[in-house]
Protein backbone atom coordinates (compact mmCIF):
# COMPACT_ATOMS: atom_id res chain seq x y z
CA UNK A 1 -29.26 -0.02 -12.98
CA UNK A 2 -26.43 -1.99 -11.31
CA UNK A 3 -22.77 -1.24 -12.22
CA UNK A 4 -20.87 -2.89 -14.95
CA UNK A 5 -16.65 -3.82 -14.92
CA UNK A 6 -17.00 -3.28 -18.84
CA UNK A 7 -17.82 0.41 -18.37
CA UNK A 8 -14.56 1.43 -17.34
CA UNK A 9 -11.48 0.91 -18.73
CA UNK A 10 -8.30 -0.13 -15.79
CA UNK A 11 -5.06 0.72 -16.23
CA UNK A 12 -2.53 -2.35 -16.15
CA UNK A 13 -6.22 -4.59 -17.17
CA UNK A 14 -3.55 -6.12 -19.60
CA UNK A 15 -1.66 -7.72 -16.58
CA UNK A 16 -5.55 -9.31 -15.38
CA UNK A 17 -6.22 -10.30 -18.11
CA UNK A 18 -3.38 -12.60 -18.75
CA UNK A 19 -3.82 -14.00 -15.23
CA UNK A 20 -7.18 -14.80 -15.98
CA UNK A 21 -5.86 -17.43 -18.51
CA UNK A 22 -4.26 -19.35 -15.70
CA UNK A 23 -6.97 -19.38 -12.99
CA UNK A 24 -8.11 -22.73 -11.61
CA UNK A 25 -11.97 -21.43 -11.24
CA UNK A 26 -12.60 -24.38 -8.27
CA UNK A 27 -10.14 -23.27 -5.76
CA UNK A 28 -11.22 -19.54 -6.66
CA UNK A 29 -14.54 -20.28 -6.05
CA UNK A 30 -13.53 -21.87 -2.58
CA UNK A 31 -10.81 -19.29 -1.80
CA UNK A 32 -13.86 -16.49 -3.19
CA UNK A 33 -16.50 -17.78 -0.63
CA UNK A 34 -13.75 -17.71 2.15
CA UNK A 35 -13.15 -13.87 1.49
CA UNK A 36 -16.91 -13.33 1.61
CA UNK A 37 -17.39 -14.89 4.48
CA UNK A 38 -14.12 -13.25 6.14
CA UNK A 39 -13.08 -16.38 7.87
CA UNK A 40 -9.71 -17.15 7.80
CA UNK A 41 -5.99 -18.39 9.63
CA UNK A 42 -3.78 -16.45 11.36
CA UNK A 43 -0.12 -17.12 12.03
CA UNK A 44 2.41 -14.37 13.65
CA UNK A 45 6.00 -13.87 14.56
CA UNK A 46 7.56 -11.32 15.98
CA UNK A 47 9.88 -8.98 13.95
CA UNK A 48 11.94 -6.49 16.53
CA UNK A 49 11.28 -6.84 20.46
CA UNK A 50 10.89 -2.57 19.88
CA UNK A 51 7.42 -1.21 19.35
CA UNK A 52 8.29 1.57 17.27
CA UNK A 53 5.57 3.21 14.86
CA UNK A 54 6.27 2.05 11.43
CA UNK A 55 9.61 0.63 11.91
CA UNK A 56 9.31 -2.36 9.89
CA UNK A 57 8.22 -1.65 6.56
CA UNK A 58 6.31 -4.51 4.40
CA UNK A 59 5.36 -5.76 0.82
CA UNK A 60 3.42 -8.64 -0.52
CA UNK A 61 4.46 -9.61 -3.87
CA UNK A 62 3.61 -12.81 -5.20
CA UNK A 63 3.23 -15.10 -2.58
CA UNK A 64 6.71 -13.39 -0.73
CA UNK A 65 7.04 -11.15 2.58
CA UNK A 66 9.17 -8.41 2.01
CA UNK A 67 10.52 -6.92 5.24
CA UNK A 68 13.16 -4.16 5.39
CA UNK A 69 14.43 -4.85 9.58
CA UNK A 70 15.64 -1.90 11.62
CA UNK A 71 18.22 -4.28 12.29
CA UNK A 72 19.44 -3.70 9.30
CA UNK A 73 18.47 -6.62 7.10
CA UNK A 74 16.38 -7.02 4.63
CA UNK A 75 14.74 -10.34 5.26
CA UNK A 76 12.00 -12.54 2.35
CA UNK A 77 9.66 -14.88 3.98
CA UNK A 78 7.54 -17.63 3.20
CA UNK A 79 3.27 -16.30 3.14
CA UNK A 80 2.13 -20.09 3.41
CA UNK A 81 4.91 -20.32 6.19
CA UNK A 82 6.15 -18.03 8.12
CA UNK A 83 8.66 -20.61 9.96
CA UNK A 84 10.31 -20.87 6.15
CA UNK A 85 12.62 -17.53 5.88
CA UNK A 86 13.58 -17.56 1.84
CA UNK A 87 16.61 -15.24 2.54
CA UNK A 88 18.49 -12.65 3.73
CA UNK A 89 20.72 -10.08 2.87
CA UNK A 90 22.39 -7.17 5.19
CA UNK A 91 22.01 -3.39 4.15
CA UNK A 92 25.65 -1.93 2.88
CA UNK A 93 27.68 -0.56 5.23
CA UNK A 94 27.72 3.36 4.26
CA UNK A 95 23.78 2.88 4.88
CA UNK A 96 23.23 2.90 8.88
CA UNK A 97 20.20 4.72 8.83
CA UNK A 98 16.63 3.86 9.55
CA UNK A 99 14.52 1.58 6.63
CA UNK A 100 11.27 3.53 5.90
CA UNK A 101 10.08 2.35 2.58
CA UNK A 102 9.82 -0.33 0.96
CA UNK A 103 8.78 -1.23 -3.09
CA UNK A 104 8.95 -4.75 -5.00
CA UNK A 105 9.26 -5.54 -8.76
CA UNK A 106 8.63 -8.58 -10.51
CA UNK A 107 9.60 -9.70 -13.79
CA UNK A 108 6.38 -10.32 -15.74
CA UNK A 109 8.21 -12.79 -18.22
CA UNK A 110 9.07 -15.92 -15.63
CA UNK A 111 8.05 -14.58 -12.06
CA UNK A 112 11.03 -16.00 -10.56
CA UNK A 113 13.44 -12.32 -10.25
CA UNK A 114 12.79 -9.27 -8.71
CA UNK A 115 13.78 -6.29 -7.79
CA UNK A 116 13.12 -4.82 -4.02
CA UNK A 117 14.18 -0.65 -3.54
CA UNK A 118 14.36 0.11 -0.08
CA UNK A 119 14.38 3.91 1.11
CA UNK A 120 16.45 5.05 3.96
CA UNK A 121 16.35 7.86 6.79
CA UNK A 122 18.87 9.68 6.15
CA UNK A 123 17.79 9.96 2.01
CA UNK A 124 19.82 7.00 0.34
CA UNK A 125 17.85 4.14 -1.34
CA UNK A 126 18.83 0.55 -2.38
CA UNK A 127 18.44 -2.12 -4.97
CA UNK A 128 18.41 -5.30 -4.52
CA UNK A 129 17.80 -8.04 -6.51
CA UNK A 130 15.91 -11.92 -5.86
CA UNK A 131 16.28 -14.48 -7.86
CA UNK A 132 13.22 -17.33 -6.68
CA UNK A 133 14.82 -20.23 -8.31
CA UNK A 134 18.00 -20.14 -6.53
CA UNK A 135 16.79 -18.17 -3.04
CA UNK A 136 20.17 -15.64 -4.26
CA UNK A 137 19.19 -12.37 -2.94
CA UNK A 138 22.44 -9.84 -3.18
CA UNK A 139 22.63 -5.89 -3.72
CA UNK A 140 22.93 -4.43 -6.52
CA UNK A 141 22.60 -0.44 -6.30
CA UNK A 142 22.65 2.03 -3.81
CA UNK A 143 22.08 6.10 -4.62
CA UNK A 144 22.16 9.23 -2.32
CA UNK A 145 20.09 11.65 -4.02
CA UNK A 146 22.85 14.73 -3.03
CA UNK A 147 24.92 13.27 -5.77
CA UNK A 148 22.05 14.42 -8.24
CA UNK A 149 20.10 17.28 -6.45
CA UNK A 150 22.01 18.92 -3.70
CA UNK A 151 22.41 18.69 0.38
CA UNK A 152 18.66 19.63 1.10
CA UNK A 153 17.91 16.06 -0.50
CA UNK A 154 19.27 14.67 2.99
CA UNK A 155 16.20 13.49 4.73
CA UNK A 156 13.63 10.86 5.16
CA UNK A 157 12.78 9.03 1.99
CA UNK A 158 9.32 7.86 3.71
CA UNK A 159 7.58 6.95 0.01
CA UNK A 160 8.97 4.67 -2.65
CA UNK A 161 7.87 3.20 -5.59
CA UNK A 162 9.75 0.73 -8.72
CA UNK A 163 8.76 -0.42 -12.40
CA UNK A 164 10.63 -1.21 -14.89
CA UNK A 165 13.78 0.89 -14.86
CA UNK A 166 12.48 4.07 -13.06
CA UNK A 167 12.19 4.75 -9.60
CA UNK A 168 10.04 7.24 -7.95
CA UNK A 169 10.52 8.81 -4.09
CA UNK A 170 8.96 10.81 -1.40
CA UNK A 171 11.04 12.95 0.83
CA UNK A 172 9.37 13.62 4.50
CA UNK A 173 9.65 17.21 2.89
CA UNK A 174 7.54 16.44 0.72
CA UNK A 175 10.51 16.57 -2.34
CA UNK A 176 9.26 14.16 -5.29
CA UNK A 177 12.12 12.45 -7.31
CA UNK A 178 11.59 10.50 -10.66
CA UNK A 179 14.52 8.48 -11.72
CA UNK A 180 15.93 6.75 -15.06
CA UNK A 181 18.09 3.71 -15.33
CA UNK A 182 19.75 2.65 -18.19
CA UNK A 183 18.28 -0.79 -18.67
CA UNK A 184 15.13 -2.28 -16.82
CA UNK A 185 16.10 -3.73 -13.33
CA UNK A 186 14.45 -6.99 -13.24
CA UNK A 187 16.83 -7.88 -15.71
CA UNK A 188 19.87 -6.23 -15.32
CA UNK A 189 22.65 -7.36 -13.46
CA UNK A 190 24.39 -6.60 -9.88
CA UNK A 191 26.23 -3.69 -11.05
CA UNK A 192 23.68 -1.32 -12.21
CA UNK A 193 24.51 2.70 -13.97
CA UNK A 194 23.75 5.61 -11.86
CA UNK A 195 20.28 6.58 -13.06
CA UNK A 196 19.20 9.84 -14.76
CA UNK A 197 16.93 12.24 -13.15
CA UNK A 198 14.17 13.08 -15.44
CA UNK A 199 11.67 15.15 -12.79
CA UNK A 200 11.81 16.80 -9.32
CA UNK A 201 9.51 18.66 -7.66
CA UNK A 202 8.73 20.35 -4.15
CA UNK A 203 5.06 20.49 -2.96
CA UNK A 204 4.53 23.75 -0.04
CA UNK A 205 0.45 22.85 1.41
CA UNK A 206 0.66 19.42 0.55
CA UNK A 207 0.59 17.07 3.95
CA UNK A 208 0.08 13.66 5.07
CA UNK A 209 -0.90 10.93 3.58
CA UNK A 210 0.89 9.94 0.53
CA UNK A 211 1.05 6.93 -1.88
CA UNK A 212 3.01 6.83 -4.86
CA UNK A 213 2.41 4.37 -7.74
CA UNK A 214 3.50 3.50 -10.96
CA UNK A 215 0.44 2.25 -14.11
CA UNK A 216 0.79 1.66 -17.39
CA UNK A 217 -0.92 2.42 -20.74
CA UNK A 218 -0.77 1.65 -24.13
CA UNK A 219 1.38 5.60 -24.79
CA UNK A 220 3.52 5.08 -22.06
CA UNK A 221 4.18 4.88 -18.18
CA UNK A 222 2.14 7.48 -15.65
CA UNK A 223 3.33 7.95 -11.83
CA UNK A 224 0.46 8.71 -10.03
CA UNK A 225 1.12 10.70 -6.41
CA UNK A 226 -1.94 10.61 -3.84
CA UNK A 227 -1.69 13.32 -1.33
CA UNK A 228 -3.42 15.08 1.47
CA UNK A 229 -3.89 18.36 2.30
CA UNK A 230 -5.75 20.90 4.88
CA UNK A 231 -5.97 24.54 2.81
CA UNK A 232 -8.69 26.12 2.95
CA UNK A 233 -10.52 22.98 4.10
CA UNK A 234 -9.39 19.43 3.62
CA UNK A 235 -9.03 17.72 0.28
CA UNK A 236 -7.54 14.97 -1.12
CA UNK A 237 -5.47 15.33 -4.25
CA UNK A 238 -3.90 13.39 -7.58
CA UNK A 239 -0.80 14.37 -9.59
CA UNK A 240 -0.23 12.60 -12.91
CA UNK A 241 3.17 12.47 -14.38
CA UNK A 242 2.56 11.12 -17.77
CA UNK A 243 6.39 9.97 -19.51
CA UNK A 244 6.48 8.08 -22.69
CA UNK A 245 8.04 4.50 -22.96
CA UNK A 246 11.17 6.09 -23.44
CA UNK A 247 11.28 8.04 -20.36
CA UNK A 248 10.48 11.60 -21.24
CA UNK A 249 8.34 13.55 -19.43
CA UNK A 250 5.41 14.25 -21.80
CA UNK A 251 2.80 15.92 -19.50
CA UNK A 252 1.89 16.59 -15.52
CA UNK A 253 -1.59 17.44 -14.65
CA UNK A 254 -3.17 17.63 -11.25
CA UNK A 255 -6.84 17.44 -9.43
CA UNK A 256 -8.45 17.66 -6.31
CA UNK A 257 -11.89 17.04 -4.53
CA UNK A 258 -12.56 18.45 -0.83
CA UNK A 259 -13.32 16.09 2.13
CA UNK A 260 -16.99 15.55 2.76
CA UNK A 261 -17.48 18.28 5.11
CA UNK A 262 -20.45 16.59 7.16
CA UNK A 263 -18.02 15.21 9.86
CA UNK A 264 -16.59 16.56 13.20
CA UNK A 265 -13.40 15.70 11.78
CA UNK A 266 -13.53 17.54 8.59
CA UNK A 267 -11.23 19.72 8.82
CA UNK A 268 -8.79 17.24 9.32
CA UNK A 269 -6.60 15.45 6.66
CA UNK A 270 -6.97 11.44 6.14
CA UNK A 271 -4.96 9.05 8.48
CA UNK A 272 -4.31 7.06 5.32
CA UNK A 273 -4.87 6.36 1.48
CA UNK A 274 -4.72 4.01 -1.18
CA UNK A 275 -4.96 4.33 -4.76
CA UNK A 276 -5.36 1.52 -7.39
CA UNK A 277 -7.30 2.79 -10.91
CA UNK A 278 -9.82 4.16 -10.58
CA UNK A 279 -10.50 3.44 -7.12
CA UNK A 280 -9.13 6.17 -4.12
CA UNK A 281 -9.89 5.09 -0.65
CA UNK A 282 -9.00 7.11 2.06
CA UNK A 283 -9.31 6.51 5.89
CA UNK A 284 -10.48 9.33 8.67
CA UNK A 285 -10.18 9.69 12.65
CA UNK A 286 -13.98 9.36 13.02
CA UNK A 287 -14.48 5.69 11.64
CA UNK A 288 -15.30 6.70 8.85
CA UNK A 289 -14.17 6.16 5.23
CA UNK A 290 -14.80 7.98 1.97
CA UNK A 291 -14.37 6.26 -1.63
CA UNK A 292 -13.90 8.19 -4.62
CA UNK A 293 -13.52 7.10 -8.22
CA UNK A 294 -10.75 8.65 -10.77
CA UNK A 295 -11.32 9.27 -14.48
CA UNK A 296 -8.22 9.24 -16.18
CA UNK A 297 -8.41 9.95 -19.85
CA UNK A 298 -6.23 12.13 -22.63
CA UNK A 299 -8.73 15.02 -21.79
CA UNK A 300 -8.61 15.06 -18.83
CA UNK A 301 -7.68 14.36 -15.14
CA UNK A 302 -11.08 14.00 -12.50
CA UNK A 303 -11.66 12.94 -9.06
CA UNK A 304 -15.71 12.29 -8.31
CA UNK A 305 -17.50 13.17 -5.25
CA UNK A 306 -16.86 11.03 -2.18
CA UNK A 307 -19.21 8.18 -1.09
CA UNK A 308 -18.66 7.18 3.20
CA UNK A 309 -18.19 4.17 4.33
CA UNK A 310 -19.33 3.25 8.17
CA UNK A 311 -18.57 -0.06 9.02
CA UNK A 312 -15.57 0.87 11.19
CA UNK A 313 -15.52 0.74 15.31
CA UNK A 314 -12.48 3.18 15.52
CA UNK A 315 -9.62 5.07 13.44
CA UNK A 316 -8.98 4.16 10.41
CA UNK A 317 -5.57 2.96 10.78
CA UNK A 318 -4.97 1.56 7.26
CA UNK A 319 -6.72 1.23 4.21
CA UNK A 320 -5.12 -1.33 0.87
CA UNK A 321 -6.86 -1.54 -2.33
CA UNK A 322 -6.05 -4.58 -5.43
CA UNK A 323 -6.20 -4.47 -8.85
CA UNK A 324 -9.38 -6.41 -9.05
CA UNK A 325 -11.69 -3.92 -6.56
CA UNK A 326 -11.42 -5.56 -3.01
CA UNK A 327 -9.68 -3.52 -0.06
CA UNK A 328 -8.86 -4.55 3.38
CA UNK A 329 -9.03 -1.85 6.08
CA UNK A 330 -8.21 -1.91 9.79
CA UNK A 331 -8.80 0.18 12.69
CA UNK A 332 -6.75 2.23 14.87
CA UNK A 333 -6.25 -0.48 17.38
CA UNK A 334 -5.84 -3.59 14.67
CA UNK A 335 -8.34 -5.49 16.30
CA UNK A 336 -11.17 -4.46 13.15
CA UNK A 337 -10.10 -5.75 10.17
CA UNK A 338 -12.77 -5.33 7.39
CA UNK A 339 -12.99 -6.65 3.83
CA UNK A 340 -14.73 -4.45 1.34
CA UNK A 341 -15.88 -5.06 -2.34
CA UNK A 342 -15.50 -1.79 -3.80
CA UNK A 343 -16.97 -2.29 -7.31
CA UNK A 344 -20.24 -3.84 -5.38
CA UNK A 345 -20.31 -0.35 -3.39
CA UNK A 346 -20.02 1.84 -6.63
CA UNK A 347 -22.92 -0.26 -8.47
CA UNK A 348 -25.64 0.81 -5.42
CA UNK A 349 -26.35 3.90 -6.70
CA UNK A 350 -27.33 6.08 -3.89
CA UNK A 351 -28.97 3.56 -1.91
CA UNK A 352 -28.53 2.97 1.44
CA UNK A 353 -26.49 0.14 2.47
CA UNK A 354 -26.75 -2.19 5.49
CA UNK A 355 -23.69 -2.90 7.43
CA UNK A 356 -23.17 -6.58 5.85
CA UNK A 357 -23.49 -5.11 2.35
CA UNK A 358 -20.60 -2.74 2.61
CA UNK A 359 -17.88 -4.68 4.32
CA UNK A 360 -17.28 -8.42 6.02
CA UNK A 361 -15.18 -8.46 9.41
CA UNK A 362 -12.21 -10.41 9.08
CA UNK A 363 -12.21 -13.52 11.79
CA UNK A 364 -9.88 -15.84 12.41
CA UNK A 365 -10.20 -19.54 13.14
CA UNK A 366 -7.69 -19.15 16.04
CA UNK A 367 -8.36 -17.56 19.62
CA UNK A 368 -10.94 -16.34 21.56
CA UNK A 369 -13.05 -13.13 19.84
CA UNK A 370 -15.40 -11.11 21.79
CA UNK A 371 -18.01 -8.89 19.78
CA UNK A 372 -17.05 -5.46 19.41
CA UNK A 373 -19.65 -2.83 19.82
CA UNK A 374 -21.26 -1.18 16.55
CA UNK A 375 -20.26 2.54 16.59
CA UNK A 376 -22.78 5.29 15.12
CA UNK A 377 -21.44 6.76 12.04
CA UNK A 378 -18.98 10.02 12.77
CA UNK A 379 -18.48 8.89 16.52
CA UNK A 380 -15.20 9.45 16.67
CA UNK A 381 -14.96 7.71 19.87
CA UNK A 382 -15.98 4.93 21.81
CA UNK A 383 -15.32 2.62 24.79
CA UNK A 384 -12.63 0.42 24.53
CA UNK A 385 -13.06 -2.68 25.55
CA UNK A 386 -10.67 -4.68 28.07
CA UNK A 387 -9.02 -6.87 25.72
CA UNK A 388 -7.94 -4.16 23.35
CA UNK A 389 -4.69 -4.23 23.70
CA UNK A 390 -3.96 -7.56 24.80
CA UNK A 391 -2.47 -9.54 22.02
CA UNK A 392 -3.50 -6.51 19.25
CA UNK A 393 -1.77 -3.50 18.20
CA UNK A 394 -1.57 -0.64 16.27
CA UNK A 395 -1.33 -1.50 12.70
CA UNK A 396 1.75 0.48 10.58
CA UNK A 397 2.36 -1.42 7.44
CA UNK A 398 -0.78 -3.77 5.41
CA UNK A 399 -0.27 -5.53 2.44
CA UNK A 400 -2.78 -8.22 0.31
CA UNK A 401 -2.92 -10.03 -2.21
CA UNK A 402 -5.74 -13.03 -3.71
CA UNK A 403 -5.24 -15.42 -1.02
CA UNK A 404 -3.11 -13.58 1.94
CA UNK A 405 -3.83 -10.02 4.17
CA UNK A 406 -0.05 -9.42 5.91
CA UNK A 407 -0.11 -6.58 8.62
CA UNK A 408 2.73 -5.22 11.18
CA UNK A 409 1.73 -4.08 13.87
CA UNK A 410 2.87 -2.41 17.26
CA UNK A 411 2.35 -4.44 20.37
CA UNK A 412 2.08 -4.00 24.08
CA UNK A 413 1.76 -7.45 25.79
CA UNK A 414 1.46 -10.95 25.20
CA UNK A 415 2.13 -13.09 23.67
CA UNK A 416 4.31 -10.69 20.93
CA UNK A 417 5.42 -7.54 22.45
CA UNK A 418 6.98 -5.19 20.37
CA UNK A 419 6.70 -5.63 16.46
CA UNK A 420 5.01 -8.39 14.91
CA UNK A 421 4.00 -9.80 11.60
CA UNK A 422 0.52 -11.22 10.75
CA UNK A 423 -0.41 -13.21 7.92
CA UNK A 424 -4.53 -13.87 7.15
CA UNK A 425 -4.52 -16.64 5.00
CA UNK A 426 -7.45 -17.07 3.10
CA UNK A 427 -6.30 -20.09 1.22
């Protein structure tokens, strides 16, 4: 029996569907084939002459680059043209620290505004807001979270997240904060109310990685944290904050599934995660990477057993799953970049799959690409070839969207050292 779409019910399907009414089905079917085939074009600039890990952090939100610059600007470019920078706008001047997250918001209604929240180093985060039509992008907010919660809130906010008028962060202590504004912030205006905090909590095992999100349901609003952590054995974990339309907090509920524990690495927590309904994909040291599937319902909160996935020729790096089932992974070094169609994975059964049924290799039409050598699965190592890190780099930040994969990466040596910005285009 091979999987069906109409079995499951996705949160935010109401968003798909009205897309769906808009879709011109020949260029899909073009830009569809291109994705299965993995070919695509490359274009790069470089961000920061600094290779610093995950110094430049990066969104993809309707067709727009979101980049919050150490140098202390945030800076919107072009996806079909990276030459065309939208605008620019320079952080306030009580906030010298450090950018280390990034979110993006867009107003459903005309597409055109949106809201960016950046998080800070030193614990602030910022609003600004984007007006498409008129390339306007000016701040409107900034918060330090000691005003609401104290002096042990000062520290990295390394985890945002933005819908509608709440905002949700991660402290590098692992200190969750869910605020409240007053009105929704796509369309407020530049001078928006301090916001209300509705939840905080502290977590004490949980570690590395995390991804917070924000979904929607017909009963309300539910901000969904992803988390590692390594006691007794590793395990990968979901919290569900459940808050009516409203705002009040209604219900938090929490589950957790262990690491398959046939792996060297086991014992060690995923190098990264993504969660999109009611796929969780998370990516190991060993190559490897392990899908689950959430059920989310009003009786409960479930994570299923993990499936592996062994396409990959190093670390995973960083993993990115959409709305519609596809993610885009890449390896420790950048230079493997795989596409994956996660629904098609679910629907095998238990059947084994052969390497071009799991995943297609991203290649581009530009440069000169040697084959890379096909790992075993669990080898967490193997010989790097010459090349490696010539041109490539390790990946910090990866975005996608229909048409577009957008990376940073670190890297050491021509023809972009230090931080650069790649955009797979598809289209």
């Amino acid at each position: 029996m091979l999987y069906s779409s109409g079995m499951l019910s996705w949160q935010d399907e109401g968003e798909l569907a009205d897309e769906a009414r808009k879709v011109d089905w020949k260029r899909q079917y073009r830009l569809r084939q291109k994705w299965v085939d993995g070919t695509c074009k490359r274009s790069r600039i470089q961000l920061s002459e600094y290779a610093r890990p995950r110094c430049v952090p990066v969104k993809l939100c309707k067709g727009i680059i979101f980049t919050a610059n150490p140098e202390q600007k945030l800076k919107l470019y072009d996806s079909k043209d990276l030459k065309n920078l939208l605008a620019s706008a320079d952080f306030p001047e009580n906030l010298r620290d450090r950018p280390a997250a990034i979110d993006v918001l867009v107003d459903t209604d005309n597409g055109n505004e949106f809201a960016i929240v950046v998080g800070f180093k030193g614990g602030q985060f910022s609003i600004f807001k984007f007006d498409r039509k008129t390339s306007v992008l000016a701040h409107a907010y900034s918060l330090h979270p000691t005003s609401l919660r104290g002096a042990r809130s000062r520290e990295l906010i390394c985890h945002v997240a933005i819908t509608d008028n709440f905002v949700l962060t991660v402290a590098a202590s692992e200190c969750l904060c869910l605020y409240r504004f007053p009105e929704k912030l796509t369309k407020s205006g530049l001078n928006l109310k301090d916001p209300t905090l509705i939840s905080s909590l502290d977590a004490v095992t949980v570690s590395k990685p995390i991804e917070i999100k924000f979904t929607s349901n017909p009963s309300g609003l539910i901000a969904s944290i992803v988390y590692g952590f390594g006691f007794p054995s590793a395990s990968i974990g979901l919290q569900e904050l459940r808050l009516s339309p409203e705002g009040r907090l209604l219900e938090t509920r929490a589950t957790s599934r262990l690491v398959p524990d046939t792996r060297p690495f086991a014992m060690h927590s995923p190098y990264t995660v993504s969660y999109s309904h009611p796929y969780l994909l998370t990516g190991h040291p060993d190559n490897l990477m392990t899908l689950y599937t959430v059920t989310s319902t009003a009786d409960g909160l479930r994570i299923s057993k993990g499936r592996q996935l062994t396409d990959h020729t190093s670390a995973v790096k960083a993993v990115r799953i959409s709305k519609r089932g596809k993610a885009v992974s890449v390896g420790r070094f950048g230079e493997d970049m795989r596409v994956w169609d996660l629904e098609g994975v679910i629907g095998s059964g238990q059947r084994a799959f052969s390497a071009q049924e799991q995943s297609v290799q991203v290649r581009t039409n530009i440069g000169f690409e040697l084959p890379i050598p096909r790992p075993q699965p669990g080898l967490p190592w193997i010989e790097s070839p010459p090349w490696r890190h010539e041109g490539s780099g390790v990946v910090d930040w990866l975005d996608f969207d229909d048409e577009r994969v957008v990376a940073v990466r670190e890297t050491r040596g021509r023809p972009f050292p230090g931080t650069s910005l790649s955009v797979y285009d598809f289209a």
